[in-house]
C-alpha atoms as a PDB file:
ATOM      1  CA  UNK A   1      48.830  63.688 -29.888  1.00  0.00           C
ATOM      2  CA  UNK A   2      49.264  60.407 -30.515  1.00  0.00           C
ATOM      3  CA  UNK A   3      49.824  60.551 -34.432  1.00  0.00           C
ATOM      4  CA  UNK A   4      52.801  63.029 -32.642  1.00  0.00           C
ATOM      5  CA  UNK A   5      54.298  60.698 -30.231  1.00  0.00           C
ATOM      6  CA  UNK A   6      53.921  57.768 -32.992  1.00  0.00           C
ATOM      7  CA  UNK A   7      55.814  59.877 -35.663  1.00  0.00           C
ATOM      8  CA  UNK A   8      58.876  61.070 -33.133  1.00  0.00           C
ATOM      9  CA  UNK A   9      58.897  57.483 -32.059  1.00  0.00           C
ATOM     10  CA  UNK A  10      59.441  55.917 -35.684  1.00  0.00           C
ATOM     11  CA  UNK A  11      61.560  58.834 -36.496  1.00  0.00           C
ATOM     12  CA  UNK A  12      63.517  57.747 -33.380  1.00  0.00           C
ATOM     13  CA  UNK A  13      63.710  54.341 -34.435  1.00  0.00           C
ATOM     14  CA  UNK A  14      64.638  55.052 -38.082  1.00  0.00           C
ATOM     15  CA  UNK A  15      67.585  57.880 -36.813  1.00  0.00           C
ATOM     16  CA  UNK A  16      68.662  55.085 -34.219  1.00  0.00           C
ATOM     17  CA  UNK A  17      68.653  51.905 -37.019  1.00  0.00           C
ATOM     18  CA  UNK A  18      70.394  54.333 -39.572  1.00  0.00           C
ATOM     19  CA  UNK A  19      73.048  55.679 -36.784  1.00  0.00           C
ATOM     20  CA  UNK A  20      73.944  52.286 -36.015  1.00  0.00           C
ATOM     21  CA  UNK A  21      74.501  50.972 -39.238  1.00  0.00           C
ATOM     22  CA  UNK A  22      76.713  53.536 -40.386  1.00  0.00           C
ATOM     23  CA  UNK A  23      79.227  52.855 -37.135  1.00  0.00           C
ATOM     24  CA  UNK A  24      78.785  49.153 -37.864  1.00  0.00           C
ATOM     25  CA  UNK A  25      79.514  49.587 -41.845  1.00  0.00           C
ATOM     26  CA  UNK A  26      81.390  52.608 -42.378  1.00  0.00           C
ATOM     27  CA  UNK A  27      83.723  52.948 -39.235  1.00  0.00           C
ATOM     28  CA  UNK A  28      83.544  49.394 -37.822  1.00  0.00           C
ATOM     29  CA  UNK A  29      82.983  50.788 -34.767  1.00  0.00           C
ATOM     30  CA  UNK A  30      80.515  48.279 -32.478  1.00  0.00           C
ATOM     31  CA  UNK A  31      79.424  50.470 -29.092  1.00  0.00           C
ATOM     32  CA  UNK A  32      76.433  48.283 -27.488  1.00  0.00           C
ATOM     33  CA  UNK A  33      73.032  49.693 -27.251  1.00  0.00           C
ATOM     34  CA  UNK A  34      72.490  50.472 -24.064  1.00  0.00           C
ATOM     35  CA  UNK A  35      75.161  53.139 -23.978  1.00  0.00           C
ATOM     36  CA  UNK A  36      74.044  54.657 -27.446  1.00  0.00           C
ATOM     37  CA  UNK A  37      70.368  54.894 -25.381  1.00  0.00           C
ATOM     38  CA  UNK A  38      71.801  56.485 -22.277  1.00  0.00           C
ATOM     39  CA  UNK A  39      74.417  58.896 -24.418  1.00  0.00           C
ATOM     40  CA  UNK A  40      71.940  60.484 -26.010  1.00  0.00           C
ATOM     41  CA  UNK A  41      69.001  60.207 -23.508  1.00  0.00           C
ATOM     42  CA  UNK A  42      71.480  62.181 -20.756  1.00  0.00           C
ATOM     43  CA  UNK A  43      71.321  65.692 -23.224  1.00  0.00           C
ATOM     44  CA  UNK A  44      67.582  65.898 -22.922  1.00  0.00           C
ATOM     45  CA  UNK A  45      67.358  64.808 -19.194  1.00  0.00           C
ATOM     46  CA  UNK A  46      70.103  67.536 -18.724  1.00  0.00           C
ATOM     47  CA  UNK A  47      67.766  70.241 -19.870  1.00  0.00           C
ATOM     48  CA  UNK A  48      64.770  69.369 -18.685  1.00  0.00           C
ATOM     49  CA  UNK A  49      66.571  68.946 -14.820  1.00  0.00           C
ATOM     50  CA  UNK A  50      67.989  72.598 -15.564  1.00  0.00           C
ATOM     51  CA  UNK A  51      64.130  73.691 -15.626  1.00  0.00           C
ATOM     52  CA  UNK A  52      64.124  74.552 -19.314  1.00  0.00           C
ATOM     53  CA  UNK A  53      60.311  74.787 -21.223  1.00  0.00           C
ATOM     54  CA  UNK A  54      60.239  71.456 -22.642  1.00  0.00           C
ATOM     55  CA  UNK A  55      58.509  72.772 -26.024  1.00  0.00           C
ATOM     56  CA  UNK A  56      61.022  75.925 -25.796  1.00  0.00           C
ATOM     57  CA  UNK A  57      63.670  73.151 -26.026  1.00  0.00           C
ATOM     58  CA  UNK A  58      62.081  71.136 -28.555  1.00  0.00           C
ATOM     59  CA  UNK A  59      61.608  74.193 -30.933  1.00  0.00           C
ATOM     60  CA  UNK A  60      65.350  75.109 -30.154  1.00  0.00           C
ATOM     61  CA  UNK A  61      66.570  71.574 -31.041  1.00  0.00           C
ATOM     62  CA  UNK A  62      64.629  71.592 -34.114  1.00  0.00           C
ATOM     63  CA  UNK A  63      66.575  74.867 -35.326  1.00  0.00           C
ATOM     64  CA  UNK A  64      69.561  73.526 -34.229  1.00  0.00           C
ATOM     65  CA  UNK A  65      69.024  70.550 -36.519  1.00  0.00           C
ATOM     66  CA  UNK A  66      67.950  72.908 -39.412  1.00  0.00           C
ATOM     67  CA  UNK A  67      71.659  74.013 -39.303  1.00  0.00           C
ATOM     68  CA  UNK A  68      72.607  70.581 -41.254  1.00  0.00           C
ATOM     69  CA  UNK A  69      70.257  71.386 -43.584  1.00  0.00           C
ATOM     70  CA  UNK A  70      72.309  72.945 -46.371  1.00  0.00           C
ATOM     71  CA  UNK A  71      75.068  70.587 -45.572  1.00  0.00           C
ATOM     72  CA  UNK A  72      73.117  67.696 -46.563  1.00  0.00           C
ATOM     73  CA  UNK A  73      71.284  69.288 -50.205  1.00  0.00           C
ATOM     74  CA  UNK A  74      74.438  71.178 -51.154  1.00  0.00           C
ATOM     75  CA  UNK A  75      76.907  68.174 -51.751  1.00  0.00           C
ATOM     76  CA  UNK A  76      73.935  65.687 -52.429  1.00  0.00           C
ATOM     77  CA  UNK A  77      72.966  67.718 -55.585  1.00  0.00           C
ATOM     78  CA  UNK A  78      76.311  68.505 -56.509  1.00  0.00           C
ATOM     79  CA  UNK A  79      77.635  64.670 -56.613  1.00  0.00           C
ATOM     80  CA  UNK A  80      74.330  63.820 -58.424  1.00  0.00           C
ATOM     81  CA  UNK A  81      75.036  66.075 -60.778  1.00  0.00           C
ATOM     82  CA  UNK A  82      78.573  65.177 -61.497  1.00  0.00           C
ATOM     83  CA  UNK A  83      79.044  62.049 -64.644  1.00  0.00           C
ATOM     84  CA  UNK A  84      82.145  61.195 -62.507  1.00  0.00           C
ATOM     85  CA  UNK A  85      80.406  59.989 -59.713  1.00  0.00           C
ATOM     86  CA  UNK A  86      77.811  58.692 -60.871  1.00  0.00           C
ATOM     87  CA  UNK A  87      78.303  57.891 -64.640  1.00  0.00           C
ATOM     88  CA  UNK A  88      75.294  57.397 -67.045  1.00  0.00           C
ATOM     89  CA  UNK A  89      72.844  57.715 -63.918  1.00  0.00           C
ATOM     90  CA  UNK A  90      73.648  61.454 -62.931  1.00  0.00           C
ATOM     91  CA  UNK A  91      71.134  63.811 -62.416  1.00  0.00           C
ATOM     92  CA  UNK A  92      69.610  65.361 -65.839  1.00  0.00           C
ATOM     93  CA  UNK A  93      70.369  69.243 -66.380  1.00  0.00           C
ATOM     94  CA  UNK A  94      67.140  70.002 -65.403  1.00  0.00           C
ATOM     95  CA  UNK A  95      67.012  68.088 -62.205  1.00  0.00           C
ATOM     96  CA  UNK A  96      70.158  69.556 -61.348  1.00  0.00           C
ATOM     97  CA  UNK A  97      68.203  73.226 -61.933  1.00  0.00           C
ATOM     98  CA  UNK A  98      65.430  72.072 -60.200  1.00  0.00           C
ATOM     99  CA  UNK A  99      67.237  70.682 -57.672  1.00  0.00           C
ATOM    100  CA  UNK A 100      69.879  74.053 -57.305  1.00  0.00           C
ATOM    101  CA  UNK A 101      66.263  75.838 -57.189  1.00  0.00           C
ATOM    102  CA  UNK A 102      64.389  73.764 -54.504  1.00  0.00           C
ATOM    103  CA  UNK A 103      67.884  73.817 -52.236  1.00  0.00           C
ATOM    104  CA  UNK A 104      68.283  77.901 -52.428  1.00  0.00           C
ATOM    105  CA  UNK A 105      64.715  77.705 -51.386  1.00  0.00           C
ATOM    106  CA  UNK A 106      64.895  75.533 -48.180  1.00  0.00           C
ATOM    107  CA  UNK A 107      68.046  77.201 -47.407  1.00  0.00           C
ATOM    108  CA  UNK A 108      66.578  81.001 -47.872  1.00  0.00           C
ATOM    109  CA  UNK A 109      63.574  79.450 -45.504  1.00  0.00           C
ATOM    110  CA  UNK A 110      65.792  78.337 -42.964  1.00  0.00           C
ATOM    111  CA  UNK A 111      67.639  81.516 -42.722  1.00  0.00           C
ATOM    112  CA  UNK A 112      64.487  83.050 -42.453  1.00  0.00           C
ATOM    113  CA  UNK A 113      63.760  81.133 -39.747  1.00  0.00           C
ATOM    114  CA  UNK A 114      66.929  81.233 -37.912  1.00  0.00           C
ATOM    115  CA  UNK A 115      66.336  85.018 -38.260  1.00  0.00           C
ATOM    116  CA  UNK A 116      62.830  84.739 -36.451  1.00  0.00           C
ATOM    117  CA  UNK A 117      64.215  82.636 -33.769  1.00  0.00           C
ATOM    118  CA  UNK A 118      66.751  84.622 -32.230  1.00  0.00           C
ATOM    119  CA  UNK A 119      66.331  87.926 -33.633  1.00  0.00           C
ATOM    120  CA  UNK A 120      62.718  88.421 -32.082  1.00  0.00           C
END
């Protein structure tokens, strides 16, 4: 339990650090910390007010999440691939196969368990 609570926290922290960066850097975009925290603190307060199982909802937010999934591997092994983006340091032929490989099988597995999860 603890090894748990210590891994979602510095998964928290990480998700937080990285989200804040990318508004700071990317879309110069300051909002202050306290209203990140409460924006995305209300969501889960929400549910669990509305009476929903509170490991129901954290197994349903973690498929929810696997939706990004092949939205992230898709374009990053495609651009890593690719000697315009990335010149003389693009991904070799076969870690582009092994890489086309490994991403058909994390998507197939998260089909499969999209399946499980609302088919029955």
């Amino acid at each position: 339990a603890v090894g748990l609570l210590a891994s979602g926290l510095a998964s928290t922290s990480v998700g937080a650090y990285a989200g804040s960066e990318i508004m700071r850097g990317l879309l110069r975009v300051q909002i202050p910390m306290i209203v990140r925290r409460v924006v995305t603190i209300i969501p889960a307060l929400a549910v669990l007010a509305i009476g929903v199982d509170p490991t129901q909802a954290l197994i349903l937010s973690q498929v929810v999440l696997s939706f990004g999934i092949p939205f992230a591997l898709v374009p990053l092994v495609a651009l890593t691939a690719q000697k315009r983006t990335l010149g003389s340091h693009r991904n070799r032929w076969w870690t582009t196969a092994v890489g086309v490989a490994s991403s058909a099988f994390l998507i197939a597995l998260n089909a499969v368990l999209l399946w499980l999860t609302f088919a029955g």
